[in-house]
C-alpha atoms as a PDB file:
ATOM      1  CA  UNK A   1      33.842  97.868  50.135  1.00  0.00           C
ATOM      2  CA  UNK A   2      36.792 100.598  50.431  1.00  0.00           C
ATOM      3  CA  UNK A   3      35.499 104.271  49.763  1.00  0.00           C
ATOM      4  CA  UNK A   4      37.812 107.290  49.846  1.00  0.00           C
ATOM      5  CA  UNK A   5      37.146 110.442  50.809  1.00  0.00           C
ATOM      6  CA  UNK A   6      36.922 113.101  48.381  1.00  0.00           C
ATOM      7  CA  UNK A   7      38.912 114.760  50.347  1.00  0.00           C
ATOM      8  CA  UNK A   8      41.221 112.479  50.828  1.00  0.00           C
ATOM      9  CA  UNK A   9      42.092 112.082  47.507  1.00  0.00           C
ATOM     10  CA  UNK A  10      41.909 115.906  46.169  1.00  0.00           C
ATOM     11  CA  UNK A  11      44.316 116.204  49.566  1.00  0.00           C
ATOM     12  CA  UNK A  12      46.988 113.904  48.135  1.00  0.00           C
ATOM     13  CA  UNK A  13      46.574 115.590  44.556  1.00  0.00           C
ATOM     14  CA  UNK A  14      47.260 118.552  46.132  1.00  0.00           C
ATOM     15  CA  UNK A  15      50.518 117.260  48.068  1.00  0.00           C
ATOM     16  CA  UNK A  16      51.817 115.613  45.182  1.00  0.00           C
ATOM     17  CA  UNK A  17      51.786 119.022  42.946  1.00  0.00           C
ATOM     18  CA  UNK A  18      53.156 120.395  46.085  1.00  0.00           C
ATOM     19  CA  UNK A  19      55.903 118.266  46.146  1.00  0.00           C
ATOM     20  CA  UNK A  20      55.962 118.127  42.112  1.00  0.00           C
ATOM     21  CA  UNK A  21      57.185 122.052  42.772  1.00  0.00           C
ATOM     22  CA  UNK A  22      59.999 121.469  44.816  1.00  0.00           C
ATOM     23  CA  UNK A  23      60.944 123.936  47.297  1.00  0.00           C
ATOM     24  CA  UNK A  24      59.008 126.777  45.774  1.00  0.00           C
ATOM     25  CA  UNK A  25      55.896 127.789  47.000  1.00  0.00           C
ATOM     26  CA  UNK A  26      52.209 126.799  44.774  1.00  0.00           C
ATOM     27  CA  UNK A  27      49.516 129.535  44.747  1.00  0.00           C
ATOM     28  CA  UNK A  28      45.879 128.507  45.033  1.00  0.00           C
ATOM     29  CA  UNK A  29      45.889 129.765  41.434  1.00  0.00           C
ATOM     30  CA  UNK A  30      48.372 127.512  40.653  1.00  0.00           C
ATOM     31  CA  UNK A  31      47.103 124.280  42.491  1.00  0.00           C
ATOM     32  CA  UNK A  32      43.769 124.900  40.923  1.00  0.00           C
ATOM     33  CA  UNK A  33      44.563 125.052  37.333  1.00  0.00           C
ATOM     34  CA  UNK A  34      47.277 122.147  38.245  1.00  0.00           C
ATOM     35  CA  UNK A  35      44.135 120.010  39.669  1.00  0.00           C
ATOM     36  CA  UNK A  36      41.551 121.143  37.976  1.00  0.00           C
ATOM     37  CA  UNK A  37      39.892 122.131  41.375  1.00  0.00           C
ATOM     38  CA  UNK A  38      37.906 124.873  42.578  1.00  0.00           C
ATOM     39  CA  UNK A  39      39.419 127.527  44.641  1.00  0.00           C
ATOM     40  CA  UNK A  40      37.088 126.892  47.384  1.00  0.00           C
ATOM     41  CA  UNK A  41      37.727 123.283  47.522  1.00  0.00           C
ATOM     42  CA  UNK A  42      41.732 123.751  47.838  1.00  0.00           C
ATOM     43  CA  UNK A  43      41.214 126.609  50.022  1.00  0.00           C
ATOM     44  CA  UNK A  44      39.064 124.385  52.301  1.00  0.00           C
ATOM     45  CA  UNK A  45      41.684 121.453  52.097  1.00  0.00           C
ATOM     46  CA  UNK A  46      44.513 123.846  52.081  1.00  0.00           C
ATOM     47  CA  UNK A  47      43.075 125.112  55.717  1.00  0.00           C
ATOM     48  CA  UNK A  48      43.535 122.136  57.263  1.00  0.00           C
ATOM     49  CA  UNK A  49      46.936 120.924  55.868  1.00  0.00           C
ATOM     50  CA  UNK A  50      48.313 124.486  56.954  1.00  0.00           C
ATOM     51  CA  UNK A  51      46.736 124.402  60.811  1.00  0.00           C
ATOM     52  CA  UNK A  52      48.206 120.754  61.519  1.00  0.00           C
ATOM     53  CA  UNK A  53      51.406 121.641  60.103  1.00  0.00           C
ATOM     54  CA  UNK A  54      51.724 119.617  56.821  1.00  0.00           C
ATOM     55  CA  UNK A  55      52.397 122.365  54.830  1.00  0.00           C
ATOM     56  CA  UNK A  56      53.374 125.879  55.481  1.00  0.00           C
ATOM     57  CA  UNK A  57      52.155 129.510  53.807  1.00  0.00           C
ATOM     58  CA  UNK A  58      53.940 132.564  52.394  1.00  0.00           C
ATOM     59  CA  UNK A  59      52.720 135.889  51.819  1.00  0.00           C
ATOM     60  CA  UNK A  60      52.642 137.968  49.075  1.00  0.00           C
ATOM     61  CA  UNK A  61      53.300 138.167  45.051  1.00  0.00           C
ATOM     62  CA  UNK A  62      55.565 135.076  45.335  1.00  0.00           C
ATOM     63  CA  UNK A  63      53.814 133.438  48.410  1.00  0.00           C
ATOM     64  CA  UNK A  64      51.991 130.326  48.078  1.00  0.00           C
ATOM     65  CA  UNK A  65      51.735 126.865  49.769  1.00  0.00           C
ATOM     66  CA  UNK A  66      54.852 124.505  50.235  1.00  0.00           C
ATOM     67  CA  UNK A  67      55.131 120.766  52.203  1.00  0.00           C
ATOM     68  CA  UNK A  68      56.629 121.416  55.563  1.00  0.00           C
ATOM     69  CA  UNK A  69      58.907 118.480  55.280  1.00  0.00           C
ATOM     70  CA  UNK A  70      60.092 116.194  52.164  1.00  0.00           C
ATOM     71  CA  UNK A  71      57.760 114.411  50.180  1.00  0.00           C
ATOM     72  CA  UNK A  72      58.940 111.117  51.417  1.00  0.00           C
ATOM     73  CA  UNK A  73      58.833 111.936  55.425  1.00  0.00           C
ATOM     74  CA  UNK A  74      54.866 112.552  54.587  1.00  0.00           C
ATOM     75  CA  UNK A  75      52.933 109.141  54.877  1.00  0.00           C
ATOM     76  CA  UNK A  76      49.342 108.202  52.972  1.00  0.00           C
ATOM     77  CA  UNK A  77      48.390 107.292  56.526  1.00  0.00           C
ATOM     78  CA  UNK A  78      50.136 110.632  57.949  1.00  0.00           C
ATOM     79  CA  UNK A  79      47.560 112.494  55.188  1.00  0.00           C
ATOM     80  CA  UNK A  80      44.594 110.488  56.201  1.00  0.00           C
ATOM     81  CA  UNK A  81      44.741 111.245  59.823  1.00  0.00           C
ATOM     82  CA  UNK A  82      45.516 114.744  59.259  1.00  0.00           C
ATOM     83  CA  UNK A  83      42.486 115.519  57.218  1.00  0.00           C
ATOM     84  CA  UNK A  84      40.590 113.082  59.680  1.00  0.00           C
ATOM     85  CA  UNK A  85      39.405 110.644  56.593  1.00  0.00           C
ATOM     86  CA  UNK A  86      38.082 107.299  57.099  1.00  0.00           C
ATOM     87  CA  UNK A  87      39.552 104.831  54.628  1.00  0.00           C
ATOM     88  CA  UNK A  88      37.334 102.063  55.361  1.00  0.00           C
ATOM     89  CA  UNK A  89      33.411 102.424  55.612  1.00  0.00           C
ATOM     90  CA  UNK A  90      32.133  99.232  56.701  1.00  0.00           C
ATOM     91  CA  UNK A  91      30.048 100.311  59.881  1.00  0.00           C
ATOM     92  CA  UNK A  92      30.944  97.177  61.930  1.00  0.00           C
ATOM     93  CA  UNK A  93      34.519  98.142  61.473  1.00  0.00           C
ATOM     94  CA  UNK A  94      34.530 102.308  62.125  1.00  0.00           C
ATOM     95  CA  UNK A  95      31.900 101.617  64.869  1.00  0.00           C
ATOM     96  CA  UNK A  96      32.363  98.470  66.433  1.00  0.00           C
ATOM     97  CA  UNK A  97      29.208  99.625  68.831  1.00  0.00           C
ATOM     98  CA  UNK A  98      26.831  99.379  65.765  1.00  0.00           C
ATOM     99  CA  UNK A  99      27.101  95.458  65.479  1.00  0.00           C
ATOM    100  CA  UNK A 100      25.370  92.969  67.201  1.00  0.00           C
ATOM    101  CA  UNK A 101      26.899  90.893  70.486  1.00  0.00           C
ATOM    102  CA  UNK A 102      28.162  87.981  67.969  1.00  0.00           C
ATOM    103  CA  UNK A 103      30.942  91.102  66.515  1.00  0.00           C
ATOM    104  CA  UNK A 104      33.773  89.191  67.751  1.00  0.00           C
ATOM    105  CA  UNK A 105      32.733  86.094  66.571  1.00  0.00           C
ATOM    106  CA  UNK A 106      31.337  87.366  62.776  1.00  0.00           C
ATOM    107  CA  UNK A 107      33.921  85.945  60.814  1.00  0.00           C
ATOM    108  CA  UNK A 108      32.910  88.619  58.511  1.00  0.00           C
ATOM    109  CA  UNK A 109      34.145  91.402  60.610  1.00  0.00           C
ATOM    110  CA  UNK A 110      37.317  89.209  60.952  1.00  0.00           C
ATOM    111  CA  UNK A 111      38.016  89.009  57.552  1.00  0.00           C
ATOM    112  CA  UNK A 112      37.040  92.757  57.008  1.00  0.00           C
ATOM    113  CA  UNK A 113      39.619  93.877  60.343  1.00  0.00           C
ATOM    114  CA  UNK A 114      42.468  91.623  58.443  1.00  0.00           C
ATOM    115  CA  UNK A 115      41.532  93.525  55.311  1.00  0.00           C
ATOM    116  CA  UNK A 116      41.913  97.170  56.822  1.00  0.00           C
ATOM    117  CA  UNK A 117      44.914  96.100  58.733  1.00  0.00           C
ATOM    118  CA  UNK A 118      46.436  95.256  55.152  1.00  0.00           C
ATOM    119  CA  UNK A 119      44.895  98.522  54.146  1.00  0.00           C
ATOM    120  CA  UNK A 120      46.445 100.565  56.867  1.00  0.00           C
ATOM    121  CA  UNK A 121      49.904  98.915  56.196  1.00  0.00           C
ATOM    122  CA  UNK A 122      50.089  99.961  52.705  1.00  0.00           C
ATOM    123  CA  UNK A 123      49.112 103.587  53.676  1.00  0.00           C
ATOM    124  CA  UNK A 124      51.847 103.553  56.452  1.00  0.00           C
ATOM    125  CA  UNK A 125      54.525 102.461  53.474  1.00  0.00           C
ATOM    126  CA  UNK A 126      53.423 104.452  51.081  1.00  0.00           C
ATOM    127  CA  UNK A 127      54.556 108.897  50.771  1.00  0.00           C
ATOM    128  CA  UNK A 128      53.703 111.448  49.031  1.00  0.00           C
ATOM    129  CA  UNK A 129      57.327 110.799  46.968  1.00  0.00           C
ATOM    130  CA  UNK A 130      56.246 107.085  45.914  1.00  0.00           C
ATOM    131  CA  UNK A 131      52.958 109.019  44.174  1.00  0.00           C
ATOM    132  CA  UNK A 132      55.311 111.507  43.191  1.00  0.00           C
ATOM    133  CA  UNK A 133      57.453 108.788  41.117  1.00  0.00           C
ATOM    134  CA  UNK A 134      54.283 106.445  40.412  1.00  0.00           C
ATOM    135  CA  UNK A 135      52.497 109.252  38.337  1.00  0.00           C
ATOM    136  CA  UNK A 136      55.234 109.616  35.986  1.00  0.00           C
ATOM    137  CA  UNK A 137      56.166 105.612  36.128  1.00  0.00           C
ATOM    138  CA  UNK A 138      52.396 104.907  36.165  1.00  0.00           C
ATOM    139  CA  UNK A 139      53.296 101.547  38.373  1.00  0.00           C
ATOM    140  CA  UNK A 140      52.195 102.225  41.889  1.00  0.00           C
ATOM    141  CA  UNK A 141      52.300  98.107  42.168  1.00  0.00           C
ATOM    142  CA  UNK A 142      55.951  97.967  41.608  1.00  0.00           C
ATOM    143  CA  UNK A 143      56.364 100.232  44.285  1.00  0.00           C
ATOM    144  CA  UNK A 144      53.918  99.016  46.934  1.00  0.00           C
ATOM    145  CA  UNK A 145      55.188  95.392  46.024  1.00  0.00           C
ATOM    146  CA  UNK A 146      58.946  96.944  46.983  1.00  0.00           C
ATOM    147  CA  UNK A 147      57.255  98.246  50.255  1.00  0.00           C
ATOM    148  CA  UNK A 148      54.644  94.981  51.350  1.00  0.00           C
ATOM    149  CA  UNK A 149      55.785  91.799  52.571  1.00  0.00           C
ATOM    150  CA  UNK A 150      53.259  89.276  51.105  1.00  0.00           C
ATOM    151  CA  UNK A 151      52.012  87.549  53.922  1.00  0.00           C
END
C-alpha cells in the first residue's frame, strides 16, 4: 500500500547526517561512508537538494554540504516535494484520471484519500530534527504521537 522512494529515503538519511554535523559542512566522502552510499547516488541526490535550496555547498579542502536552515524548519513533506517523491502509489489516488467514472463514489478510493491525508499530516509534523532525536531515542511513535491529534 505505501511505497517510498528510494530516494526519498537515502534523501532524509542524508539530511539527518547533515544535520547530525551541525554547522560544519559534510563531504560526499563523508556522507558516503556515513550512509553507506555510493558517491554517485549522493551526488545525484545531493544535486537536487543544492539547486532548490535545501542545502548549500562550499568549496575546497574544508568544503562540503550543510542544511540551509535548522533541522527543525525542514519538514518530511518539505523533503518530499523537493525531491518530487510520491509517497503514496495507489494509481486511483496519484492519477485520479486512471479510474473509472464511479472514482468518487469507490469507497475504496475514499478510504485510501483519508489514508494519505493522514499520511501527508504526519509528514507536515514531522523534521529532519524529530529523526534527528528519534535515531538516537529509537521512538519515532512517541514523537509523532506528541505531534498527531488522534482523530
Amino acid at each position: 500500500m505505501l511505497k517510498l522512494s528510494t530516494r526519498y529515503r537515502y534523501g532524509l538519511r542524508i539530511l539527518v547526517s547533515l544535520a547530525d554535523n551541525g554547522d560544519c559542512y559534510s563531504s560526499i566522502k563523508h556522507l558516503c561512508d556515513s550512509q553507506e552510499l555510493t558517491v554517485k547516488y549522493i551526488e545525484s541526490i545531493i544535486a537536487i537538494l543544492n539547486k532548490k535550496g535545501m542545502v548549500i555547498s562550499k568549496r575546497g579542502a574544508l568544503g562540503g554540504y550543510k542544511l540551509s536552515k535548522p533541522a527543525d524548519a525542514i519538514t518530511l513533506k518539505e523533503v518530499q516535494e523537493t525531491l518530487n517523491e510520491s509517497v503514496f502509489f495507489l494509481e486511483c489516488i496519484e492519477k485520479p484520471e486512471t479510474c473509472t467514472d464511479r472514482s468518487n463514489s469507490c469507497p475504496s478510493r475514499l478510504l485510501w484519500l483519508a489514508v494519505k491525508a493522514r499520511i501527508d499530516e504526519i509528514l507536515e509534523s514531522l523534521t529532519i530534527k524529530d529523526l534527528c532525536e528519534a535515531s538516537r531515542l529509537a521512538d519515532i511513535e512517541t514523537i509523532i504521537a506528541s505531534r498527531i491529534q488522534s482523530p
